[in-house]
Protein backbone atom coordinates (compact mmCIF):
# COMPACT_ATOMS: atom_id res chain seq x y z
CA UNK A 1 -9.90 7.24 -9.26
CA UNK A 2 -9.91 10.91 -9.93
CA UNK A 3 -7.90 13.03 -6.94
CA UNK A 4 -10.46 14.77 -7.04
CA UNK A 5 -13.06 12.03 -5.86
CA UNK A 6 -10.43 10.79 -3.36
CA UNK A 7 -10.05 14.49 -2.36
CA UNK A 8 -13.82 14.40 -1.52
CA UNK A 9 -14.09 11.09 0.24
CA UNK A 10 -10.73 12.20 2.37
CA UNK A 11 -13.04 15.54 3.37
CA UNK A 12 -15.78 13.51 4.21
CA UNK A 13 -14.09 10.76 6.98
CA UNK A 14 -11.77 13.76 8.42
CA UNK A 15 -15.17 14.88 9.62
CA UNK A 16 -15.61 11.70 11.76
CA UNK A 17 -12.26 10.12 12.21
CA UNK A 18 -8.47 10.85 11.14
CA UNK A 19 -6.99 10.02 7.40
CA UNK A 20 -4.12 8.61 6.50
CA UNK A 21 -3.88 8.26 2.47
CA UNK A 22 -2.06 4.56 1.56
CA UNK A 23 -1.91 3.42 -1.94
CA UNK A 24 -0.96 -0.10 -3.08
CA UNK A 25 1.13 -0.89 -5.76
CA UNK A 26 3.20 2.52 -6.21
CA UNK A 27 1.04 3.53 -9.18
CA UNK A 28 2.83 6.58 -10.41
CA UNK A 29 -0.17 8.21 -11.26
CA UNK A 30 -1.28 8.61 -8.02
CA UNK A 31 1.57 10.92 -7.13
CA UNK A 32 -0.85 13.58 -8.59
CA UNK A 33 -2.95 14.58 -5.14
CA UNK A 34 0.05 13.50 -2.80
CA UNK A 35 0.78 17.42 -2.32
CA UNK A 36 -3.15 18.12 -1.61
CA UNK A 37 -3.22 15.56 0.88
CA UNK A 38 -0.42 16.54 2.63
CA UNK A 39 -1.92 20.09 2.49
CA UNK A 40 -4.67 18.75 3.99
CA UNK A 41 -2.57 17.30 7.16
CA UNK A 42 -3.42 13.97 5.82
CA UNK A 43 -0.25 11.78 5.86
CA UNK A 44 0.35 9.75 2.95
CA UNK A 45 2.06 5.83 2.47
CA UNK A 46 2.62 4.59 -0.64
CA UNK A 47 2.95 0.05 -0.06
CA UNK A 48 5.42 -0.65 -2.85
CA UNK A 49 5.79 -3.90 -4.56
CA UNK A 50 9.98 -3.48 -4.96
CA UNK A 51 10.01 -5.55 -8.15
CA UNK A 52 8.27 -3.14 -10.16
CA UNK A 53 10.33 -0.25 -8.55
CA UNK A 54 13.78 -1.56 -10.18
CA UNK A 55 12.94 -0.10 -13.72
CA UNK A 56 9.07 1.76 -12.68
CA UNK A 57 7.50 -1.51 -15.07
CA UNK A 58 3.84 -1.55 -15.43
CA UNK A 59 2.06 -3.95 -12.66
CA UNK A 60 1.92 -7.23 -14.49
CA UNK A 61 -0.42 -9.40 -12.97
CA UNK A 62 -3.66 -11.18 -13.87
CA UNK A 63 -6.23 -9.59 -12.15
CA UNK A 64 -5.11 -6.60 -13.82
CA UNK A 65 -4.69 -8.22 -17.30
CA UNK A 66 -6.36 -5.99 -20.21
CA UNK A 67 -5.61 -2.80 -18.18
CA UNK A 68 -3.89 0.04 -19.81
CA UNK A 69 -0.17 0.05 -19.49
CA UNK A 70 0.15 3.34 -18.80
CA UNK A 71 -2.26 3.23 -15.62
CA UNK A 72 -0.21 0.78 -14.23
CA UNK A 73 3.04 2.30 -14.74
CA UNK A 74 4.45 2.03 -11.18
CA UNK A 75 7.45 4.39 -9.66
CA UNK A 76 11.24 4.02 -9.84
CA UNK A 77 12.88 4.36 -6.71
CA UNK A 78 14.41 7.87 -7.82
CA UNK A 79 10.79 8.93 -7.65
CA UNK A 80 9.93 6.92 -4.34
CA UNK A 81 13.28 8.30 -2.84
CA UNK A 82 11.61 11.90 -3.74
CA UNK A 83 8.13 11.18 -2.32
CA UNK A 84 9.75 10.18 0.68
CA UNK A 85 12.14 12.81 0.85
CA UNK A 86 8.91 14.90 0.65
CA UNK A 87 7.23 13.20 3.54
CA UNK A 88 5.66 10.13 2.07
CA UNK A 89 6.39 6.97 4.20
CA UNK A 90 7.02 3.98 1.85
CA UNK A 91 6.00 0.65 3.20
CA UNK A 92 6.36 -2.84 1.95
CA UNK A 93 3.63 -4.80 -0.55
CA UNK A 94 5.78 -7.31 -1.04
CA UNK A 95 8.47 -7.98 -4.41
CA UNK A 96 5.94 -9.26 -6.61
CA UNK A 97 2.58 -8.44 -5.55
CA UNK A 98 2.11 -12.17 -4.68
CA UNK A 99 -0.86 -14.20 -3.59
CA UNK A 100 1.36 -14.88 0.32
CA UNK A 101 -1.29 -17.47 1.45
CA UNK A 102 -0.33 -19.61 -1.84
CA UNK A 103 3.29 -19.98 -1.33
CA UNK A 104 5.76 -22.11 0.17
CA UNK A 105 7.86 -21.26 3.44
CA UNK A 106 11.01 -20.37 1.57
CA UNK A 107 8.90 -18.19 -1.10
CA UNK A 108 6.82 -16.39 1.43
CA UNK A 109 10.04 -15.15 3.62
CA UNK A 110 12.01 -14.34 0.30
CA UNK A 111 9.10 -12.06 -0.46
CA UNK A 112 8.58 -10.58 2.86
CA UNK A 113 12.62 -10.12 3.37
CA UNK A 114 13.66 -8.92 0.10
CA UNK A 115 11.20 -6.46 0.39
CA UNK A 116 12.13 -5.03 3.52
CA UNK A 117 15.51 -5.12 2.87
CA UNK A 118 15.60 -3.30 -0.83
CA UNK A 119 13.39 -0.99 0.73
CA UNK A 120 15.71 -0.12 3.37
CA UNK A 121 18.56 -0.10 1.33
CA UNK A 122 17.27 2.08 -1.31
CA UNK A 123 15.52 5.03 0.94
CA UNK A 124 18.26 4.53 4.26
CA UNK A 125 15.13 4.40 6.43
CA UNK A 126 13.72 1.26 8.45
CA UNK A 127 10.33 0.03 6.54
CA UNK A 128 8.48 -1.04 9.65
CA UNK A 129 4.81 -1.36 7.86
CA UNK A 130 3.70 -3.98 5.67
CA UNK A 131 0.45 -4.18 3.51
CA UNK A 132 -1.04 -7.50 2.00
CA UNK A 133 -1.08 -7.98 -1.30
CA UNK A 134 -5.07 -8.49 -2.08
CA UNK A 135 -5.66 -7.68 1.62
CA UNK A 136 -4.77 -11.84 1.77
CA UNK A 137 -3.60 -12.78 5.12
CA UNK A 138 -4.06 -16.08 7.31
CA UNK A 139 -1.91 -16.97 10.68
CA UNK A 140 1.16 -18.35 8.75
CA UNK A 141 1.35 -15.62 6.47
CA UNK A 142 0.85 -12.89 9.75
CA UNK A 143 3.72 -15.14 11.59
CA UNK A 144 5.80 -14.59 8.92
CA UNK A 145 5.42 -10.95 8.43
CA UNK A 146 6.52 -10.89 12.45
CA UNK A 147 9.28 -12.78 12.00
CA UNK A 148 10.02 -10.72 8.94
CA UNK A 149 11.04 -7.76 11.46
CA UNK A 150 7.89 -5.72 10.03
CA UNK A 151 6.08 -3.63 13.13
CA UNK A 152 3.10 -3.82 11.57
CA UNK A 153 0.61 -4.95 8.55
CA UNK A 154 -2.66 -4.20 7.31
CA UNK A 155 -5.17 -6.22 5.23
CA UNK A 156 -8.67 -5.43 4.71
CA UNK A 157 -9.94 -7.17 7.94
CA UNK A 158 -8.99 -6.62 11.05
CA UNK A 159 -7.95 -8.82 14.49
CA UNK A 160 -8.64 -6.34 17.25
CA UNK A 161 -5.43 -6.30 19.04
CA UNK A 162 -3.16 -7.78 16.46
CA UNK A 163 -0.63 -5.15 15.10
CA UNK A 164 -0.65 -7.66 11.92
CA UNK A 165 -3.93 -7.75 10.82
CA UNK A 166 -4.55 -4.19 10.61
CA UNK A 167 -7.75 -3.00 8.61
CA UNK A 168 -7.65 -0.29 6.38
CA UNK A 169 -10.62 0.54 4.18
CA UNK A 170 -10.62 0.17 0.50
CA UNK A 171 -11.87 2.96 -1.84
CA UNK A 172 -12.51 3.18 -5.50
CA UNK A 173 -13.77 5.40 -7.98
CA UNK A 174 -17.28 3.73 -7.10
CA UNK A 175 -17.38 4.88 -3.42
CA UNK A 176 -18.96 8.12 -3.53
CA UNK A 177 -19.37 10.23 -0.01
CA UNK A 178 -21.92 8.05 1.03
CA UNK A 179 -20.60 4.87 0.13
CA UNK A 180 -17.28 6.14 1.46
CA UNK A 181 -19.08 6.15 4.89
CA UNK A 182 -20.89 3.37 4.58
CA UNK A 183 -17.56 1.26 3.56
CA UNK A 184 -16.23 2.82 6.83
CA UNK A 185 -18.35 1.69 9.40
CA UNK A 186 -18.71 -2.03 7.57
């Protein structure tokens, strides 16, 4: 998505509700408009699978197979460590961007530790916000995320009331203003 598309869909939902900017996967690209949107008052979180962050590796994973390289470079954690020092909260996606419904007990909590705790370790600040890789969540996978120590994690449908199943609304290059709104209110 151009920042200047996300620019415009940002302008339009400030009108009816407040923006926060999050972006899954740490695609360094998307650094680009993280300065406009903080000019804009719009606070930004970047959900970083911590795998990639090690050595800034492309995102390697199926759904994405065929996809240039280059667009899914993802950032080191001397550039994460930057954005945050800038103001950009970093939250956990994970280490390896995995399907969490799909794995076994011992898998799932490696993930949803390892995470946490690189993340931590790397910045020196808790990492209280998780985001679900695919927006894939169920009750295990939510437990676990609790247990985890996480405050908080979002997918892309909410349980009013749950601090773990958190909606956020997708947008791509596809949503202009209107579907922007209309993907809103859905």
């Amino acid at each position: 998505m151009s920042p200047e598309l996300l620019l415009r869909q940002v302008r339009v939902v400030r009108r009816l509700r407040r923006v926060r900017a999050t972006f899954d996967d740490a695609f360094r690209s998307a650094a680009t408009v993280f300065p406009r949107l903080q000019q804009l008052g719009v606070p930004v979180t970047i959900f970083v699978a911590t795998g990639y962050a090690r050595t800034g590796a492309p995102l390697t994973i199926p759904e994405l197979a065929g996809d240039d390289a280059n667009e899914l470079a993802t950032m080191t954690w001397d550039e994460l460590r930057a954005h945050s020092e800038h103001g950009v909260e970093i939250g956990s996606h994970s280490v390896a961007h995995a399907h969490l419904t799909q794995l076994a007990g011992d898998e799932l909590r490696r993930e949803l530790l390892d995470s946490k705790q690189e993340i931590e370790d790397e910045l020196g600040l808790p990492c209280p916000e998780f985001a679900y890789p695919y927006g894939e969540h169920d009750d295990r996978v939510r437990a676990a995320v609790r247990d985890a120590g996480y405050a908080r994690a979002y997918g892309l449908v909410a349980d009013r009331g749950d601090p773990y199943a958190l909606r956020r609304v997708d947008l791509y290059r596809r949503h202009g203003p209107v579907g922007t709104l209309l993907r809103l209110y859905a």
